[in-house]
Protein backbone atom coordinates (compact mmCIF):
# COMPACT_ATOMS: atom_id res chain seq x y z
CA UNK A 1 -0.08 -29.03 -26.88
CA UNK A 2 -0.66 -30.44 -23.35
CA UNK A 3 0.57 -26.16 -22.12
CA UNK A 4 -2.17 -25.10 -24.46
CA UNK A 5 -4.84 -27.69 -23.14
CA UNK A 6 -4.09 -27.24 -19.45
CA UNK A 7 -4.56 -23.29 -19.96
CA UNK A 8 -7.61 -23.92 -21.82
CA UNK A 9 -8.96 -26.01 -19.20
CA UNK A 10 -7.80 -23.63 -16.30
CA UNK A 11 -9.47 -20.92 -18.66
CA UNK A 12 -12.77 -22.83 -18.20
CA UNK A 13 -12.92 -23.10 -14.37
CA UNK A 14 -14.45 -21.20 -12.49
CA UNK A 15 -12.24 -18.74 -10.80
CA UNK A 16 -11.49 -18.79 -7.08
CA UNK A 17 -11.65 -16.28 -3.86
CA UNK A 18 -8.02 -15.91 -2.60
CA UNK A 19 -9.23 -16.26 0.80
CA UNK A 20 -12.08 -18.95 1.11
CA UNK A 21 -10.69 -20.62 -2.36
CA UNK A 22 -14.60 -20.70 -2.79
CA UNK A 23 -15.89 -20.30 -6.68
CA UNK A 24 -16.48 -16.57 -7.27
CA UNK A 25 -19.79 -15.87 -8.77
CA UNK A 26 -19.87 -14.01 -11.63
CA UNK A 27 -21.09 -10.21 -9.91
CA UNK A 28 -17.74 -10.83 -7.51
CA UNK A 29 -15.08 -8.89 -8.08
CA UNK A 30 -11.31 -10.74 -6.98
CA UNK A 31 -13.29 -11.42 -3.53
CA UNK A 32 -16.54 -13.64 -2.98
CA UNK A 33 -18.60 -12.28 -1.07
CA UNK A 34 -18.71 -13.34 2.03
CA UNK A 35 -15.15 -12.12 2.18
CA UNK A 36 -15.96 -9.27 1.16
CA UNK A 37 -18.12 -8.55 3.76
CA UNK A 38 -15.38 -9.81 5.95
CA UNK A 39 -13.05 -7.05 5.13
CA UNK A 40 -13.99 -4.02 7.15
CA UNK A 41 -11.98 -0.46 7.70
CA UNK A 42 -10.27 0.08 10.93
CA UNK A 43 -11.62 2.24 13.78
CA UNK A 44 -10.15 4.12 16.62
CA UNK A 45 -7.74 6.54 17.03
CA UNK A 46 -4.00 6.51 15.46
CA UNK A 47 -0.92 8.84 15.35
CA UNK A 48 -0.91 11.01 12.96
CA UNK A 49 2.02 11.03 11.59
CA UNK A 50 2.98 7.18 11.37
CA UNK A 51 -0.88 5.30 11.96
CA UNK A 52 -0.41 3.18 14.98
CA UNK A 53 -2.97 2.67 17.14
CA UNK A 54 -2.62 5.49 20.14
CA UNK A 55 -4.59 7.68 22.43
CA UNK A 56 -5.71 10.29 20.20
CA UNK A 57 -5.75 10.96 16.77
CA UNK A 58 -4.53 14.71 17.12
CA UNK A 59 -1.14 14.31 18.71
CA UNK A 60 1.87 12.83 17.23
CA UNK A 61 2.71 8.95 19.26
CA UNK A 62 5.91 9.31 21.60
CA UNK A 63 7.84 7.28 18.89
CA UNK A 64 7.33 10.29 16.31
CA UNK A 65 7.69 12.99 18.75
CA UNK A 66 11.04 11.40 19.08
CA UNK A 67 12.04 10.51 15.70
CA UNK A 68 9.36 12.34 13.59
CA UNK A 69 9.13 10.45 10.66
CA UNK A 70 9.53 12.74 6.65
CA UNK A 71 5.97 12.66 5.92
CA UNK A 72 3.33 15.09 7.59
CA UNK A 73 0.46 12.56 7.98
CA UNK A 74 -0.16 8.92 7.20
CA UNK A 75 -3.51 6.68 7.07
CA UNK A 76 -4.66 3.43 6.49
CA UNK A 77 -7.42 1.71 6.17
CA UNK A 78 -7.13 -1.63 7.81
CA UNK A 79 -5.42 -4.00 9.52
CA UNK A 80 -3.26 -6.95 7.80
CA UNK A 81 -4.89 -9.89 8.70
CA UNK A 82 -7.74 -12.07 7.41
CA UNK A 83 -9.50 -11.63 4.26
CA UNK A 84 -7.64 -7.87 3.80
CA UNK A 85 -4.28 -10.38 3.91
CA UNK A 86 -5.52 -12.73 1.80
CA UNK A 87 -6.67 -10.12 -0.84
CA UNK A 88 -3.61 -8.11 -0.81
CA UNK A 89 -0.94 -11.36 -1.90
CA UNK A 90 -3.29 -12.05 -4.40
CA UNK A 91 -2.75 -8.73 -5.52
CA UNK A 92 0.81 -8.55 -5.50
CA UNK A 93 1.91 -12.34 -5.75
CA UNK A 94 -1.55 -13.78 -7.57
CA UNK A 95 -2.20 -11.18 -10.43
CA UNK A 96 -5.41 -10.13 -9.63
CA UNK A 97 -5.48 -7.15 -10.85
CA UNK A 98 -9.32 -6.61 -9.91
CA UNK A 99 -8.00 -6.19 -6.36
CA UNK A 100 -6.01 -3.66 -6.83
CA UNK A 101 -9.42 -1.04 -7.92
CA UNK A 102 -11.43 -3.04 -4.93
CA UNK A 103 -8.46 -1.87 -2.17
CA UNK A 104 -7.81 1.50 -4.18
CA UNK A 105 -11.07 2.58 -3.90
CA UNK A 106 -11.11 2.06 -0.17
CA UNK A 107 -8.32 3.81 1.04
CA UNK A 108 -8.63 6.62 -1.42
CA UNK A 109 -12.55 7.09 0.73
CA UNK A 110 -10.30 7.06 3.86
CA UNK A 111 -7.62 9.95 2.17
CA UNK A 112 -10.96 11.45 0.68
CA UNK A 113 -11.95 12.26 4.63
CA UNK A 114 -9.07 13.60 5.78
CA UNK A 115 -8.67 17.63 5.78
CA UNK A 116 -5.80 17.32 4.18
CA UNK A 117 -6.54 16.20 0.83
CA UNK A 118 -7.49 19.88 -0.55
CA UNK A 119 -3.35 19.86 -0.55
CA UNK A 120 -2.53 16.55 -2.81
CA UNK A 121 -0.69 18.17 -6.04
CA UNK A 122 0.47 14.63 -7.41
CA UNK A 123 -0.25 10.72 -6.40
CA UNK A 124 3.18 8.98 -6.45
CA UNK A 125 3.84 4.83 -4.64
CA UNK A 126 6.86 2.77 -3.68
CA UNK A 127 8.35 1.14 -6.50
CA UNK A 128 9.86 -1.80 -6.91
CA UNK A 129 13.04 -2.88 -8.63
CA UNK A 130 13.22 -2.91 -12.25
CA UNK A 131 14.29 -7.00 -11.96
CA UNK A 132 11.06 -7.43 -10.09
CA UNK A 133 8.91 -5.13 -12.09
CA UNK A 134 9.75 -7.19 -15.41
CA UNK A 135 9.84 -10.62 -13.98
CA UNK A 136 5.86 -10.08 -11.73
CA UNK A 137 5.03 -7.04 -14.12
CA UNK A 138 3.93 -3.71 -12.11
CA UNK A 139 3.83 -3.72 -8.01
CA UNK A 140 0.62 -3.80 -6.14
CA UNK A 141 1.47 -0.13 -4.60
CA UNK A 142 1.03 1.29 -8.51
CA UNK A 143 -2.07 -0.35 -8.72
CA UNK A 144 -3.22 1.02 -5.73
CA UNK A 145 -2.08 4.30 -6.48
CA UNK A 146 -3.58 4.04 -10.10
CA UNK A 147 -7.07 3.44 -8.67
CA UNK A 148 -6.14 5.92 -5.96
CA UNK A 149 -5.73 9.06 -8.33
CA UNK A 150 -8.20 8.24 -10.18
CA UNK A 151 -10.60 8.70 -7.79
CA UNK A 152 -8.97 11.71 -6.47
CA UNK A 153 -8.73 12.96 -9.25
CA UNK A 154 -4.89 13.72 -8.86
CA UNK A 155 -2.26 13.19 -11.59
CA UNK A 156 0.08 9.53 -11.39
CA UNK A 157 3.36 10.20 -11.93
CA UNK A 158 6.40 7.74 -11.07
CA UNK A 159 8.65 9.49 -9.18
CA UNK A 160 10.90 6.78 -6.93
CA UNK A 161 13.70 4.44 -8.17
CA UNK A 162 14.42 1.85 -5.85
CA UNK A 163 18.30 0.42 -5.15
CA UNK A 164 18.85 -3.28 -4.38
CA UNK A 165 16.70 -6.36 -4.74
CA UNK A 166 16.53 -7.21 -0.94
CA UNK A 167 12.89 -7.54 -0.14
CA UNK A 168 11.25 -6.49 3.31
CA UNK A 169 8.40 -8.92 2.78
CA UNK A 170 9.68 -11.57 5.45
CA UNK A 171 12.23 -9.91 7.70
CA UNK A 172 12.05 -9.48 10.82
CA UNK A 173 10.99 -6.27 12.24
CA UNK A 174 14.61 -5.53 13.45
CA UNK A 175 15.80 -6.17 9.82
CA UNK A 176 13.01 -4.02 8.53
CA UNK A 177 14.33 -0.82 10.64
CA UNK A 178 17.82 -1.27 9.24
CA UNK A 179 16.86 -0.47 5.59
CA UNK A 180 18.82 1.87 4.24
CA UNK A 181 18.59 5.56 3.23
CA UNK A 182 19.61 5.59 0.26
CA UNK A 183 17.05 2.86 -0.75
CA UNK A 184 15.25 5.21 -2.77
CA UNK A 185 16.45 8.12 -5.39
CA UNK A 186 14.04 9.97 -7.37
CA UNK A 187 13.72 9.53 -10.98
CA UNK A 188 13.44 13.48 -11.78
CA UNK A 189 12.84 16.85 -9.80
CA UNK A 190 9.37 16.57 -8.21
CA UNK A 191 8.10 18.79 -6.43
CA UNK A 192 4.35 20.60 -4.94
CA UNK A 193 2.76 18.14 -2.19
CA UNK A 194 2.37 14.15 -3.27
CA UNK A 195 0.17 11.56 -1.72
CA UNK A 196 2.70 8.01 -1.39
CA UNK A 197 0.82 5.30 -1.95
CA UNK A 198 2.02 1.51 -0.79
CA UNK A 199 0.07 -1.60 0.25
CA UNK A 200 1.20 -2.74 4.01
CA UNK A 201 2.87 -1.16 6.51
CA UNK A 202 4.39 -3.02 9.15
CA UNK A 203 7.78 -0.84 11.25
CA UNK A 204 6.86 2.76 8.48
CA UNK A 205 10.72 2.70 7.45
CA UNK A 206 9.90 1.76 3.96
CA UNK A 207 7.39 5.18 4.09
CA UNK A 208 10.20 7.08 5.46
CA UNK A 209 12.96 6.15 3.01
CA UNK A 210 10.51 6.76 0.19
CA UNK A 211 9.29 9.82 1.90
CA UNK A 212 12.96 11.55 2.58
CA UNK A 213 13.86 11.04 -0.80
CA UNK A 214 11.15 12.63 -1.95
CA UNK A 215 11.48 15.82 0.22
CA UNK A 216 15.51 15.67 -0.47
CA UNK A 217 14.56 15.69 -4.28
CA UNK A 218 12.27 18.99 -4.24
CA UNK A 219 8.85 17.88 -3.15
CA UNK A 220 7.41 20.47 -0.35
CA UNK A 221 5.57 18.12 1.72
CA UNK A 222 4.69 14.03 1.31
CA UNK A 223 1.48 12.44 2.45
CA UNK A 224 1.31 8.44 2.62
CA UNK A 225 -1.34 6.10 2.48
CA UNK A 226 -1.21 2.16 2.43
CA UNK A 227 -4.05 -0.32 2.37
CA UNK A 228 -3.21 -2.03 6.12
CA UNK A 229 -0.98 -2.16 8.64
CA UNK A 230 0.48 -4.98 10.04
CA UNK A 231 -0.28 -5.36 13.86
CA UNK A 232 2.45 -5.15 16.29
CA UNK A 233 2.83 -8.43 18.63
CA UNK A 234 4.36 -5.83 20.80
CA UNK A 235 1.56 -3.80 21.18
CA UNK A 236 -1.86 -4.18 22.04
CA UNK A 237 -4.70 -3.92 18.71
């Protein structure tokens, strides 16, 4: 009884923001808000192919000249701090599920403006593994990428199985790098163009695993999108 009572009374409270732990009002949706307002897109220019921060917006950055990453062009549509932090664990660690069509239905506007979205066959996101999946339920990046073809109006189709339950969330950036290639398999024969849809990005090798399976598996060219990046200390933002 006392499980049943304390979710009744939890049931009864008023929900909170993620970020300001504030009372939501009842027109908010997963965000008051003020921190709402607080979440804004991410201007300037960025590479092409990967989305850091760079001179232009037409060139590829030295780093992808270099080592040109699988996919032909990435965006996203802010940076991972503040409220956009705050509202993106609560989407993936928090179950608010509300989140995930507030977030989709930005960075499908910013995929929307690019001149490449005439080509988008297929909407596809990083999975995670199937111990994770049935022990948190579905990852953020298919929540994203639900709201995301939806408003693109672009099948969802799973098309990634993921190896290993090491997470990135946490590692260093060095660690990060050193993720493996064979990370990802695909679960059948894609193939046409696909838009891959995750939440953060913070070193792009979780893109670029996801992405060269992809294009080993059949698929003629991969597109990615995530909801932020994470800023690099390294770097200027």
């Amino acid at each position: 009884m006392g499980g049943v009572a304390s979710g009744v009374i939890e049931a009864a409270l008023p929900a909170a923001c993620p970020h300001c732990h504030g009372a939501l009002g009842g027109f908010d949706s997963g965000l008051c808000a003020g921190c709402s307002a607080e979440m804004r897109p991410e201007f300037g220019s960025r590479c092409p192919r990967c989305a850091t921060p760079g001179p232009t917006s037409v060139e590829a950055c030295l780093a992808c000249e270099t080592d040109p990453p699988p996919q032909s062009f990435t965006v996203t549509w802010s940076v991972y701090e503040g409220a956009v932090r705050s509202a993106v664990l609560a989407l993936k660690h928090g179950a608010h599920d509300e989140l995930a069509r507030l977030l989709g239905r930005k960075l499908a506007a910013v995929v929307a403006a690019e001149p490449w979205v005439d080509r988008i066959d297929v909407v596809t996101f990083v999975p995670s593994h199937v111990v994770r999946r049935i022990r948190r339920g579905p990852p953020a990046a298919q929540e994203l990428a639900r709201t995301v073809s939806s408003s693109l109006s672009r099948p969802l189709r799973p098309m990634l199985r993921r190896r290993g339950l090491a997470r990135q969330a946490g590692r260093t950036r060095a660690h990060r790098m050193r993720l493996g290639p064979a990370v990802f398999s695909a679960v059948r024969r894609p193939a046409g163009r696909v838009l891959l849809v995750d939440d953060v990005v913070t070193t792009g090798t979780t893109l670029r695993r996801a992405a060269g399976a992809l294009l080993s598996a059949g698929v003629s060219e991969v597109f990615c999108a995530a909801v932020a990046r994470t800023p690099d200390s390294r770097r200027p933002t």
